[in-house]
PDB file of N, CA and C in Angstrom:
ATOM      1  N   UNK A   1     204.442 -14.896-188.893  1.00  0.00           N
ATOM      2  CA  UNK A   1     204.588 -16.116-189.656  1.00  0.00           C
ATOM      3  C   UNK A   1     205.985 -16.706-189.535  1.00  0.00           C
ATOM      4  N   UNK A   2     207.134 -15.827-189.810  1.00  0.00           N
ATOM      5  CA  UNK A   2     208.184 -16.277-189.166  1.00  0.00           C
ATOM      6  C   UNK A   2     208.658 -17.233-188.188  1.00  0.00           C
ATOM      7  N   UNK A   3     208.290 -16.418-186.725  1.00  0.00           N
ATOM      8  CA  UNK A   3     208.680 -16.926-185.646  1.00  0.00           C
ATOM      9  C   UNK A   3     207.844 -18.517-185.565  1.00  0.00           C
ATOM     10  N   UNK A   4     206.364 -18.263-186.401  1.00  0.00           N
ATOM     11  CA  UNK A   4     205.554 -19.863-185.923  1.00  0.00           C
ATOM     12  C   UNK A   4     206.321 -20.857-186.931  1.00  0.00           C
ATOM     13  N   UNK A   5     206.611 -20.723-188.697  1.00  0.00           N
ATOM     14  CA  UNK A   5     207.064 -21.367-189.309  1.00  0.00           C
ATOM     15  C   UNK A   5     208.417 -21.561-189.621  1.00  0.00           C
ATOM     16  N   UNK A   6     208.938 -20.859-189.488  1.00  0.00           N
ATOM     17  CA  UNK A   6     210.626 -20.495-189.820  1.00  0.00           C
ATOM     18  C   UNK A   6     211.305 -20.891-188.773  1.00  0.00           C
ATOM     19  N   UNK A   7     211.601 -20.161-187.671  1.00  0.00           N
ATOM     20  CA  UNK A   7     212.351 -19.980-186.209  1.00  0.00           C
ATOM     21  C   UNK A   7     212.321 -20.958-185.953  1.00  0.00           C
ATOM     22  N   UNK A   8     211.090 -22.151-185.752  1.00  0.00           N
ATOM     23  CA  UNK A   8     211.562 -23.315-185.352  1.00  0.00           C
ATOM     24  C   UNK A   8     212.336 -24.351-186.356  1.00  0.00           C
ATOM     25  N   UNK A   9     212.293 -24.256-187.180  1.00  0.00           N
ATOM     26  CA  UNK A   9     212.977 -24.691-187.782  1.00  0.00           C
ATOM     27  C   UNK A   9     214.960 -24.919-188.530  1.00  0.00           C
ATOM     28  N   UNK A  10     215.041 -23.206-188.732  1.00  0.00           N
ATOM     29  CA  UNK A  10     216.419 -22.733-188.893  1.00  0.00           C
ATOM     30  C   UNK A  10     216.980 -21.540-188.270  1.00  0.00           C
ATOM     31  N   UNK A  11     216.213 -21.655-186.952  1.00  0.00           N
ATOM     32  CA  UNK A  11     216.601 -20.958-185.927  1.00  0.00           C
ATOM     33  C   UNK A  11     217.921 -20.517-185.739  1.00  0.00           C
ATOM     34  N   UNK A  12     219.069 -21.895-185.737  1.00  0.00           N
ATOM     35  CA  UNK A  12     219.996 -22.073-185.461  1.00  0.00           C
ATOM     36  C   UNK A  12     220.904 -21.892-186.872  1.00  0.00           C
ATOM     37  N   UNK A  13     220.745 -22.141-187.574  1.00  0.00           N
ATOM     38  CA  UNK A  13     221.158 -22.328-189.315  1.00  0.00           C
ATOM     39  C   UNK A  13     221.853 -20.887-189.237  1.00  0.00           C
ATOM     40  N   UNK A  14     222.944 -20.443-189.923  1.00  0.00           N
ATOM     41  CA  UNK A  14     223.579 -19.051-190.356  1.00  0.00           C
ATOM     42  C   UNK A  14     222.783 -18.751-192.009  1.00  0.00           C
ATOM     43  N   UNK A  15     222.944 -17.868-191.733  1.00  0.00           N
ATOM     44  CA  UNK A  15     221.899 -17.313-193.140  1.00  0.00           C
ATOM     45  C   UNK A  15     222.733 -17.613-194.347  1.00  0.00           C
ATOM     46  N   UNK A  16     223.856 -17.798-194.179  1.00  0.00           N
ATOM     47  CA  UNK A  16     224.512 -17.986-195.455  1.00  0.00           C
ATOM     48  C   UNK A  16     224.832 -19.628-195.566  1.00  0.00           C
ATOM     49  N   UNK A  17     224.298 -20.241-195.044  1.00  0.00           N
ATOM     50  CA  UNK A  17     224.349 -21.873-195.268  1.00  0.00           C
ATOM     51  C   UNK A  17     222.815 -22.344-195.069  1.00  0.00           C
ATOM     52  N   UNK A  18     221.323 -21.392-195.456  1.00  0.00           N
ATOM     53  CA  UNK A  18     220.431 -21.807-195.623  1.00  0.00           C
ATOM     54  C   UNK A  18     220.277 -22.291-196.901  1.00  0.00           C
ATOM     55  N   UNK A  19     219.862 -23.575-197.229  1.00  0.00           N
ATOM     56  CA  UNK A  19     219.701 -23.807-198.642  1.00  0.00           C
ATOM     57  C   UNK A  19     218.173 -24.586-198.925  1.00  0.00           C
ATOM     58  N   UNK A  20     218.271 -24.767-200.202  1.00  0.00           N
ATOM     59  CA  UNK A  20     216.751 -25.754-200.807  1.00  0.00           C
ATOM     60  C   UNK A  20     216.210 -26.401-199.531  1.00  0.00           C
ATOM     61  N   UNK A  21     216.978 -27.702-198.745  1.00  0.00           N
ATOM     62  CA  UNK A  21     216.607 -28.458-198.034  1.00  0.00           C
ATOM     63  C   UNK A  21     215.875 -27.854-196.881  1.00  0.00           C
ATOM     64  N   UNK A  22     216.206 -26.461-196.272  1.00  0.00           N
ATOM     65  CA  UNK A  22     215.688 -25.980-195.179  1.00  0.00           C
ATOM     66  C   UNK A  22     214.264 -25.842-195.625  1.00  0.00           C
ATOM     67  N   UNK A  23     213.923 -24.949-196.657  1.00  0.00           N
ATOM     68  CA  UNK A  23     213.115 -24.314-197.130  1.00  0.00           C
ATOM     69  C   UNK A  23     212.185 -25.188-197.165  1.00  0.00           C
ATOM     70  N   UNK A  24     212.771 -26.518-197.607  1.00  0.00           N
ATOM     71  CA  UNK A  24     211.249 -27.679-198.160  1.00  0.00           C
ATOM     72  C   UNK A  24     211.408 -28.009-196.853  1.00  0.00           C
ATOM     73  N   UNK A  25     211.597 -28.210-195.749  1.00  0.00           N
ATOM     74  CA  UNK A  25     211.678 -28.533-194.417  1.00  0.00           C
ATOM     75  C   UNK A  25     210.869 -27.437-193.475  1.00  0.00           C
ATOM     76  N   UNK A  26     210.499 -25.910-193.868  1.00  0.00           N
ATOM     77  CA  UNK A  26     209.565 -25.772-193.493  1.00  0.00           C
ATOM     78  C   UNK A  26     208.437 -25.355-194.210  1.00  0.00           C
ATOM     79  N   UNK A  27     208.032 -25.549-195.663  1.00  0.00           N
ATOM     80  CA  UNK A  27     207.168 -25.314-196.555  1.00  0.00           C
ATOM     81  C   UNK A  27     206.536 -26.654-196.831  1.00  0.00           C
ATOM     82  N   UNK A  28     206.975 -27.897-196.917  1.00  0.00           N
ATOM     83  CA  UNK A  28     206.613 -29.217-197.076  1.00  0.00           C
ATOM     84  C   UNK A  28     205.264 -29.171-196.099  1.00  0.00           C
ATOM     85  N   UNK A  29     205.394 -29.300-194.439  1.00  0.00           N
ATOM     86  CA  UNK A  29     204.492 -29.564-193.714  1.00  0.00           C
ATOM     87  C   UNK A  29     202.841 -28.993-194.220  1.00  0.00           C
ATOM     88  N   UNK A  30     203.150 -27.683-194.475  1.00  0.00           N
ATOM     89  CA  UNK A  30     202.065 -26.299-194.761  1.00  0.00           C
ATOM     90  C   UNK A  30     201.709 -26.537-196.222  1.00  0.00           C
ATOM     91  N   UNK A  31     202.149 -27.055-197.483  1.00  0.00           N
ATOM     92  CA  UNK A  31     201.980 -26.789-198.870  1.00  0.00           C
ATOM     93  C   UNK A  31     200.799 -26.884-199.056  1.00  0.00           C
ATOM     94  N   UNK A  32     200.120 -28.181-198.919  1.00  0.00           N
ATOM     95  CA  UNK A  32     198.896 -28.368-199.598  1.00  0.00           C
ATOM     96  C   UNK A  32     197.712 -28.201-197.930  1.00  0.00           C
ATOM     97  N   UNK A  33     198.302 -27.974-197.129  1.00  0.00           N
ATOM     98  CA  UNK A  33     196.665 -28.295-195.838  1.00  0.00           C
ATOM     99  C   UNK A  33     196.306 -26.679-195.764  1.00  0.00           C
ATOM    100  N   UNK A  34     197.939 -25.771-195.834  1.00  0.00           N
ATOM    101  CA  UNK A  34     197.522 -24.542-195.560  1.00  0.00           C
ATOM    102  C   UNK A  34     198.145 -23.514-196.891  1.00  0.00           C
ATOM    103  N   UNK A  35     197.639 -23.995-198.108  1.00  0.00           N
ATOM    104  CA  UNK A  35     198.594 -23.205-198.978  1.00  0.00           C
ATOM    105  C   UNK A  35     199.244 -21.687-199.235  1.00  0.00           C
ATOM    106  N   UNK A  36     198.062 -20.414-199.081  1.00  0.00           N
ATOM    107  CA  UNK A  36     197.662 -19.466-198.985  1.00  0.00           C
ATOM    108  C   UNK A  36     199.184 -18.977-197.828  1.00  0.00           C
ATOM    109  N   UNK A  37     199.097 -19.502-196.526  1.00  0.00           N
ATOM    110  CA  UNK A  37     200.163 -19.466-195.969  1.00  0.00           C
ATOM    111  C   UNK A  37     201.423 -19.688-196.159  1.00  0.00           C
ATOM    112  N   UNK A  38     201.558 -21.075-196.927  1.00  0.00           N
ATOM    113  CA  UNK A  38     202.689 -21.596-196.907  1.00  0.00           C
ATOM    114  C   UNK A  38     203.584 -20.804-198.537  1.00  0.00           C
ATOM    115  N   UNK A  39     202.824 -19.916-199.037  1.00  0.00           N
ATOM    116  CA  UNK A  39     203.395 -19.167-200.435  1.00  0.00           C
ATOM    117  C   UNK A  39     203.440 -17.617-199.763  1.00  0.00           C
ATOM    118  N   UNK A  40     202.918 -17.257-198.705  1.00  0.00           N
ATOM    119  CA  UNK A  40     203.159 -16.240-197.888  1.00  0.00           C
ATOM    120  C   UNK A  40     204.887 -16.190-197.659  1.00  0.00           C
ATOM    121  N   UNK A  41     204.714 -17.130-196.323  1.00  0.00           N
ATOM    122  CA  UNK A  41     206.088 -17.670-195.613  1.00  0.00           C
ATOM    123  C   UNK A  41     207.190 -18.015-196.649  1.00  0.00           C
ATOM    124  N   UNK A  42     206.979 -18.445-197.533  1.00  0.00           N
ATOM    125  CA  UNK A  42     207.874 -18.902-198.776  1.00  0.00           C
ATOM    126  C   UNK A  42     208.394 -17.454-199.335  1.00  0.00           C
ATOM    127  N   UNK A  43     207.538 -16.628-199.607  1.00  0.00           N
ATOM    128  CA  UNK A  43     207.893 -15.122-200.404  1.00  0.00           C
ATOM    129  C   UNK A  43     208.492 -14.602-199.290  1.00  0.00           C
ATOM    130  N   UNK A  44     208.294 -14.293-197.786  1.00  0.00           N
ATOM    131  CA  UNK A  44     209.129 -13.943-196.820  1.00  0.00           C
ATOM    132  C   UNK A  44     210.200 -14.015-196.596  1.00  0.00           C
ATOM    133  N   UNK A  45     210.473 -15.680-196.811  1.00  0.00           N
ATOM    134  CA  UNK A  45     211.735 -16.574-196.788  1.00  0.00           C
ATOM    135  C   UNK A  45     212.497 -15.904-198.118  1.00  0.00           C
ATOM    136  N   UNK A  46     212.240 -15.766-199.091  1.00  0.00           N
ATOM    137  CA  UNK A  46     212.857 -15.193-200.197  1.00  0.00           C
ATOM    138  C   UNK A  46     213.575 -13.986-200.344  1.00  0.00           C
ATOM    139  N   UNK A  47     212.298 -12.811-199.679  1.00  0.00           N
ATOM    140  CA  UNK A  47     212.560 -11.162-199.579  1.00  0.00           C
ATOM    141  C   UNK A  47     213.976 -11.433-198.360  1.00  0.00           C
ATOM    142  N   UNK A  48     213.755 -12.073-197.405  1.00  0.00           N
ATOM    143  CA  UNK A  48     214.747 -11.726-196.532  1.00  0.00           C
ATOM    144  C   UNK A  48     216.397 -12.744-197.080  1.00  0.00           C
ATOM    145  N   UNK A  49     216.372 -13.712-197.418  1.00  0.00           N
ATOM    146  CA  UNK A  49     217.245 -14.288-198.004  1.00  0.00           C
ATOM    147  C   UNK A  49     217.982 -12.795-199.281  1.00  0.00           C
ATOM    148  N   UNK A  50     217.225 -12.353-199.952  1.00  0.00           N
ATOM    149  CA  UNK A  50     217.698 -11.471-200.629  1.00  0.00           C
ATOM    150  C   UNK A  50     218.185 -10.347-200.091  1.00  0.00           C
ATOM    151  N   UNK A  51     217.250  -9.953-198.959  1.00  0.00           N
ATOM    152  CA  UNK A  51     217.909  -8.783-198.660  1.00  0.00           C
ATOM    153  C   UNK A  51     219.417  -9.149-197.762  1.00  0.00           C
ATOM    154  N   UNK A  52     219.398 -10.397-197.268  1.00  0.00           N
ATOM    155  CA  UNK A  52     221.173 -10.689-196.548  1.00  0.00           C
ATOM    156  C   UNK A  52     222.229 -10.867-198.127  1.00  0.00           C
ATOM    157  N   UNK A  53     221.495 -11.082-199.122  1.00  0.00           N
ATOM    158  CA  UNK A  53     222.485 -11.266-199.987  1.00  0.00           C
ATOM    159  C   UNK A  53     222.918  -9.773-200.634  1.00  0.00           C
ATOM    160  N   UNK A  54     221.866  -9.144-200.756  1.00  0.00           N
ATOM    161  CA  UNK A  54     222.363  -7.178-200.879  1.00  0.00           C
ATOM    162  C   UNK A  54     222.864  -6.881-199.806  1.00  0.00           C
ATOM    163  N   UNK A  55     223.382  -7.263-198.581  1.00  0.00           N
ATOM    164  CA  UNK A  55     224.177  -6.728-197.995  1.00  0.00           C
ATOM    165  C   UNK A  55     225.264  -7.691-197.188  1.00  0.00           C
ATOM    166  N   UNK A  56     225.720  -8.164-198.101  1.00  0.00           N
ATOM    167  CA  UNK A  56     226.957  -9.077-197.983  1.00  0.00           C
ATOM    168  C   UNK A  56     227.160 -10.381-197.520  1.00  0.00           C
ATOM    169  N   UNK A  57     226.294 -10.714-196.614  1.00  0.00           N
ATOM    170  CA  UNK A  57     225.762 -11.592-195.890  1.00  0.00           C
ATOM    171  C   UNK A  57     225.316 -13.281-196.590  1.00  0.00           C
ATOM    172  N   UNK A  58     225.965 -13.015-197.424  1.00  0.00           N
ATOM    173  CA  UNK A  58     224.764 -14.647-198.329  1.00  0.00           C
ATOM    174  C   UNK A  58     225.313 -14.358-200.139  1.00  0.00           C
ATOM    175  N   UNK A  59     225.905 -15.541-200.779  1.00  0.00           N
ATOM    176  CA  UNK A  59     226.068 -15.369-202.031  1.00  0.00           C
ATOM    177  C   UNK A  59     224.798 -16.156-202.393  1.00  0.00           C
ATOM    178  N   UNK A  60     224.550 -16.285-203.933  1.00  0.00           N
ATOM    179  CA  UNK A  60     223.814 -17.207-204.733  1.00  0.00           C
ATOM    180  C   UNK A  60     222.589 -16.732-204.816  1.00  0.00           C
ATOM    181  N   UNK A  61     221.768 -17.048-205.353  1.00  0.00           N
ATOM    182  CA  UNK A  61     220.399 -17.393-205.783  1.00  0.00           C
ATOM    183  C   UNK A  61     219.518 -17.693-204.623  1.00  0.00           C
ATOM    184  N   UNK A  62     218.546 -16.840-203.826  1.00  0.00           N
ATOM    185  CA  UNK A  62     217.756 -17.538-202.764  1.00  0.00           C
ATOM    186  C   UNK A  62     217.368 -19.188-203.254  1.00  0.00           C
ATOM    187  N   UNK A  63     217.630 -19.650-202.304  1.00  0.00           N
ATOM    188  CA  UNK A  63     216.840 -21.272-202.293  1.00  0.00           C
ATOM    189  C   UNK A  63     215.495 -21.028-201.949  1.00  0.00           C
ATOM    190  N   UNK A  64     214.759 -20.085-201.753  1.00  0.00           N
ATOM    191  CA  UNK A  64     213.183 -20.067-201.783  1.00  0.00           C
ATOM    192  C   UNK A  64     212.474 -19.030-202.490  1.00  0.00           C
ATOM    193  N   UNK A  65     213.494 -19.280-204.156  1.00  0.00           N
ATOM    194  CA  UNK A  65     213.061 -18.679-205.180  1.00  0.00           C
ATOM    195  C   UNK A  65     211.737 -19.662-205.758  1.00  0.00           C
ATOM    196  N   UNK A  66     210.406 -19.133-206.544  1.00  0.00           N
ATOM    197  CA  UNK A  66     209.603 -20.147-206.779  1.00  0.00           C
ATOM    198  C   UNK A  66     209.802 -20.293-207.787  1.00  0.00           C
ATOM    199  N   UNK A  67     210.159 -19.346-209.036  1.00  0.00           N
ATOM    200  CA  UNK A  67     210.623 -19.331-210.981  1.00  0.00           C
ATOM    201  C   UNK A  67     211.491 -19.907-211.006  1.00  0.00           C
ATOM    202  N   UNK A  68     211.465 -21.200-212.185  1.00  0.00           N
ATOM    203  CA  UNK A  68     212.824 -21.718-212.011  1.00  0.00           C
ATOM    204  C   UNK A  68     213.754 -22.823-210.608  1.00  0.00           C
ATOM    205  N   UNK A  69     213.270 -22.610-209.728  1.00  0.00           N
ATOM    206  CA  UNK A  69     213.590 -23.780-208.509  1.00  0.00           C
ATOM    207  C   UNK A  69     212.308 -24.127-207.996  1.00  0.00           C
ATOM    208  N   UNK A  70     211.939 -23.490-206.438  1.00  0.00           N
ATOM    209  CA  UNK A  70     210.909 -24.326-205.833  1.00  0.00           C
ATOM    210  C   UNK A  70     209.142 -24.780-207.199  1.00  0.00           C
ATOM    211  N   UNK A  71     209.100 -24.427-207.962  1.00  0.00           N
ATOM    212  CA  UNK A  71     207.996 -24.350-209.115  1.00  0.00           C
ATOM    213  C   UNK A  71     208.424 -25.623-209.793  1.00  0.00           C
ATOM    214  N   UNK A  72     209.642 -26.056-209.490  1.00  0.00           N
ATOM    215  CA  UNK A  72     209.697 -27.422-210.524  1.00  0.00           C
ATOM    216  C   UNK A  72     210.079 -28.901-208.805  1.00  0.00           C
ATOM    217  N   UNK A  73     209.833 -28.432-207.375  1.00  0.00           N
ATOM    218  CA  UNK A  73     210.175 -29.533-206.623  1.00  0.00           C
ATOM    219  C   UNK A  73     208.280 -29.705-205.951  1.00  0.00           C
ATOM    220  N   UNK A  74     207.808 -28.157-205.718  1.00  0.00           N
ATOM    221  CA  UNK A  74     206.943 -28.830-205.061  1.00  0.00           C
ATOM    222  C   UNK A  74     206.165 -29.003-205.944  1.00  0.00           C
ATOM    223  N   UNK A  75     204.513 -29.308-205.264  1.00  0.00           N
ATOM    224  CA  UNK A  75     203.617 -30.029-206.437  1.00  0.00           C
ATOM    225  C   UNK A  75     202.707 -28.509-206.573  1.00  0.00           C
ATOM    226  N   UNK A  76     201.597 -28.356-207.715  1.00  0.00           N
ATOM    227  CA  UNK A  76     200.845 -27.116-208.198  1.00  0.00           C
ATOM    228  C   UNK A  76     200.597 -26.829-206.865  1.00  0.00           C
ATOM    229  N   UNK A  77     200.202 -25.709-206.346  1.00  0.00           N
ATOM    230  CA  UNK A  77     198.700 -25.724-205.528  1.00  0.00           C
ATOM    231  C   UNK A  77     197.463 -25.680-206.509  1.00  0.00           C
ATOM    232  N   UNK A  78     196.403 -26.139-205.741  1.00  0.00           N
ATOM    233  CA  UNK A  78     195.152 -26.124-206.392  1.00  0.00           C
ATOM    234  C   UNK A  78     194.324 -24.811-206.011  1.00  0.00           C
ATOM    235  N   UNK A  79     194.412 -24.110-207.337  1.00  0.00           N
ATOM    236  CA  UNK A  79     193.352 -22.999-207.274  1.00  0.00           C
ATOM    237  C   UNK A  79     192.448 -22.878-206.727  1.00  0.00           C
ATOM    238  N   UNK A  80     191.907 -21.397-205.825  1.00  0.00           N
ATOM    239  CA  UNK A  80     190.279 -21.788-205.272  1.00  0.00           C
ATOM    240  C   UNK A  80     189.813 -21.032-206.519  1.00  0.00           C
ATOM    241  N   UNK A  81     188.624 -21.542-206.617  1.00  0.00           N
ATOM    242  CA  UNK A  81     187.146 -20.937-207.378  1.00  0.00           C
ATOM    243  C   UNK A  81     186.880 -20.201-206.991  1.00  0.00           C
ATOM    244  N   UNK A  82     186.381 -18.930-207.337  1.00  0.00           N
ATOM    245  CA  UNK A  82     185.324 -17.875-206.684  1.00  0.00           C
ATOM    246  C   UNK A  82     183.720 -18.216-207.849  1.00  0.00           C
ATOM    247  N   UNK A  83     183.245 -17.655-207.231  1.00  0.00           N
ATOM    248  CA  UNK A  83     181.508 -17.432-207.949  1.00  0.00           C
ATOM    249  C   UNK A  83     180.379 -17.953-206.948  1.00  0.00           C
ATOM    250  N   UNK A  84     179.335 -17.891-207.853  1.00  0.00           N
ATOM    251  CA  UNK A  84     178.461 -17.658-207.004  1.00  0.00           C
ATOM    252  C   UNK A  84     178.323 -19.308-207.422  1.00  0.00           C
ATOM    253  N   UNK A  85     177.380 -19.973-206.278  1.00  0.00           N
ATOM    254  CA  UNK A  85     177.416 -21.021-205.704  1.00  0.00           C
ATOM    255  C   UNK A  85     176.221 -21.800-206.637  1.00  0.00           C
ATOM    256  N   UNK A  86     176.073 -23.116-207.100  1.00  0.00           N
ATOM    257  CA  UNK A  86     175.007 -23.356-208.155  1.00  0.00           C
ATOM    258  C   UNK A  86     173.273 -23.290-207.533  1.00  0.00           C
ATOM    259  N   UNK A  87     172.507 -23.324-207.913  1.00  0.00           N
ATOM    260  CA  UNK A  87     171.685 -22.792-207.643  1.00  0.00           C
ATOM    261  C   UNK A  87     171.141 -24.029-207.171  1.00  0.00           C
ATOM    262  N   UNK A  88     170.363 -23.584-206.094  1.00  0.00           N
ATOM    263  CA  UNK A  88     169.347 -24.519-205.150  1.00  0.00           C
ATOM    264  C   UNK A  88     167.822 -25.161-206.383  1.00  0.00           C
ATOM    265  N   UNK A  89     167.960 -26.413-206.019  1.00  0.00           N
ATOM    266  CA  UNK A  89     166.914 -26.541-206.683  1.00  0.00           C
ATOM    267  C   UNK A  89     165.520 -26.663-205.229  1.00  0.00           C
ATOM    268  N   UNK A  90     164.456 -26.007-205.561  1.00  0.00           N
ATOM    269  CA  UNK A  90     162.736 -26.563-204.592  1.00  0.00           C
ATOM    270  C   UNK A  90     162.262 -27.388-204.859  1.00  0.00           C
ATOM    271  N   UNK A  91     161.597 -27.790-203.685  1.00  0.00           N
ATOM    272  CA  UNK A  91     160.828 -28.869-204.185  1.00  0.00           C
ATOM    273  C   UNK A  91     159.663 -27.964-204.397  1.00  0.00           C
TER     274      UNK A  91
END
């Protein structure tokens, strides 16, 4: 998921000058067509942002935290339904 959503994007970027703007730059495209994915790649983007900041590499607050930051820029996703499907009517 990385290399297809991320890499092209902040390939070039140093990890410690990734901020908000990257993040909605590659989560924007994916939010609502592929959501399931795009909250994947987002939690990825997060775990690894954190782990450069436990090891010296990156101060602050990940910018692709969802509590508190990305939860108040992008829009809900829309829940899927599960159950069973309404019933067929015969003729």
């Amino acid at each position: 998921m990385l290399a297809t959503y991320v890499y092209p994007v902040i390939r070039e970027v140093p990890i410690d000058e990734i901020g908000t703007s990257h993040v909605l730059d590659i989560l924007e495209p994916i939010w609502k067509a592929k959501a399931e994915t795009a909250s994947r790649v987002r939690a990825r983007i997060e775990t690894t942002l954190d782990a450069a900041k436990a090891r010296g590499f990156r101060d602050g607050e990940s910018p692709a935290r969802w509590r508190g930051h990305l939860a108040l820029i992008l829009p809900v996703r829309s829940r899927l339904t599960r159950g069973s499907a309404p019933p067929h009517s015969l003729p």
